[in-house]
Protein backbone atom coordinates (compact mmCIF):
# COMPACT_ATOMS: atom_id res chain seq x y z
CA UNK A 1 -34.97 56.25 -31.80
CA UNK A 2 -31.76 58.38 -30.41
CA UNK A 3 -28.61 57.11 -31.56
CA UNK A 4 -25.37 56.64 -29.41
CA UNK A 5 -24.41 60.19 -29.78
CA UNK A 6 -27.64 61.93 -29.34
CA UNK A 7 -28.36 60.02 -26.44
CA UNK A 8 -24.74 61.04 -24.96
CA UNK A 9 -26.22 64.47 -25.03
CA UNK A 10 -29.30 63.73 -23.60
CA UNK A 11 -27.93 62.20 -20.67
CA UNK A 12 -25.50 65.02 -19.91
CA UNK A 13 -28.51 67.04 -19.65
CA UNK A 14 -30.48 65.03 -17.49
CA UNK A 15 -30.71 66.98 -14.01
CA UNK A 16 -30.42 64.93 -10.42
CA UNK A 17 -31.25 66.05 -7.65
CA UNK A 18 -28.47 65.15 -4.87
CA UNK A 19 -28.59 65.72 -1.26
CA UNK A 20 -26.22 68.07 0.19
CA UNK A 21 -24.76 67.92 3.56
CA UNK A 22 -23.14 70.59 5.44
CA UNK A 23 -20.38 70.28 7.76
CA UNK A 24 -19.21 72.52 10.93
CA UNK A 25 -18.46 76.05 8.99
CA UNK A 26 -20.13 75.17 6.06
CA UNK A 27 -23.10 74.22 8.16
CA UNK A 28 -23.16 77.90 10.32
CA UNK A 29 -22.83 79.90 7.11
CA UNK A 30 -25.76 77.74 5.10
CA UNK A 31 -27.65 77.73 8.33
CA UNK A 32 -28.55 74.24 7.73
CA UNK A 33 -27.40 70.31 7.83
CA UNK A 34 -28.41 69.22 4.88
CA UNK A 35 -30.77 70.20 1.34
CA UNK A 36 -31.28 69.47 -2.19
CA UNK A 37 -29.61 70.44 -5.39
CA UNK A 38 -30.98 69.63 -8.88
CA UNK A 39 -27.98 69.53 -10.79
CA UNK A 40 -26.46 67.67 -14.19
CA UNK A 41 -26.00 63.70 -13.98
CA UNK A 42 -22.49 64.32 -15.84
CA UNK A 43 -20.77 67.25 -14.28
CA UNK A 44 -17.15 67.68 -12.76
CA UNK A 45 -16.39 68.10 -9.58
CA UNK A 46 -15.41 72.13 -9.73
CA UNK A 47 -18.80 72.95 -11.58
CA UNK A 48 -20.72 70.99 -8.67
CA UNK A 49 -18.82 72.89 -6.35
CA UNK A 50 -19.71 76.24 -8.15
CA UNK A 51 -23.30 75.13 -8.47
CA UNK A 52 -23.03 74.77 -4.48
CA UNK A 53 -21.32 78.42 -3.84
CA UNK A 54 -23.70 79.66 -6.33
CA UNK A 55 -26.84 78.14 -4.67
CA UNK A 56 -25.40 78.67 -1.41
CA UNK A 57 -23.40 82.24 -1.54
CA UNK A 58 -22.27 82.21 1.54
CA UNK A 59 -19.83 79.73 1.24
CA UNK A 60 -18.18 82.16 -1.21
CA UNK A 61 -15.47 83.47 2.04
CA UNK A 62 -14.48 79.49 2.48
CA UNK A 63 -14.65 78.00 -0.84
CA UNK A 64 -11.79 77.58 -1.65
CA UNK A 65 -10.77 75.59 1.09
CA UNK A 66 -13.74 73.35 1.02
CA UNK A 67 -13.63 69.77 0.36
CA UNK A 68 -16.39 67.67 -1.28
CA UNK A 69 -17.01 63.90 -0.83
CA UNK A 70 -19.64 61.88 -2.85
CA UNK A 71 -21.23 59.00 -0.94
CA UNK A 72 -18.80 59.22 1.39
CA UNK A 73 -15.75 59.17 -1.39
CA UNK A 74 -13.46 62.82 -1.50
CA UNK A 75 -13.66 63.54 -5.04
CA UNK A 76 -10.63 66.02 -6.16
CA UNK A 77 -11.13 69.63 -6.83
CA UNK A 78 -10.67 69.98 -10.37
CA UNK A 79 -12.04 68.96 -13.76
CA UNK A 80 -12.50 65.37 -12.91
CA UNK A 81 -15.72 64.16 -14.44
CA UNK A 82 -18.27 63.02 -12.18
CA UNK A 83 -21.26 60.99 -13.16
CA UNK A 84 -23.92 61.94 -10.53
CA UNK A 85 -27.11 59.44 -9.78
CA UNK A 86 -30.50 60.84 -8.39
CA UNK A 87 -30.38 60.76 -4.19
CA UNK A 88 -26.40 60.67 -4.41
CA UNK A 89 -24.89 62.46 -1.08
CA UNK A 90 -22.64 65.12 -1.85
CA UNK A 91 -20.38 66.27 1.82
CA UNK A 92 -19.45 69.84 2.11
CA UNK A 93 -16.13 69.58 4.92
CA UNK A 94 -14.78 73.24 5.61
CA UNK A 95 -11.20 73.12 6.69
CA UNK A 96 -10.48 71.73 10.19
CA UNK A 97 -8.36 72.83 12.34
CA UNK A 98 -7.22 71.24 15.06
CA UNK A 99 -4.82 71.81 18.22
């Protein structure tokens, strides 16, 4: 039996797999709407956005402007933890600009 801590651990390094959807710019330069990412249940929010760039390199010229939202929810784009469930929807939104 796993106690509280090694369980902790475990669970950090459980993978999900989360469904990615590209917006406008983001979309053009992926070449897609949407895909997959296996990535760690308990992340933060800037390594799921380098896990993104890293899967997807051609974000790289717009990534720092990009804005993720998780089921629908902006998440900020720093350290904040983020505890990730399996089929979550992770929104890639390039910056907008408007007239």
């Amino acid at each position: 039996m796993l106690s509280n801590h090694s369980m902790s651990k475990v669970m950090a390094l459980a993978e999900v797999q989360v469904n990615i959807l590209f917006f406008a710019k983001s979309r053009e330069l992926v070449g897609s709407k949407e895909a997959s990412l296996s990535i760690p249940a308990q992340t933060t929010s800037a390594q799921l956005l380098a896990a993104i760039v890293s899967r997807y390199p051609s974000l790289a010229i717009i990534s720092n402007n990009l804005v993720l939202a998780v089921n629908q929810e902006y998440i900020t784009p720093d350290n904040s933890p983020l505890s990730l469930q399996p089929g979550d929807e992770v929104a890639v939104i390039p910056p907008i600009s408007g007239g």
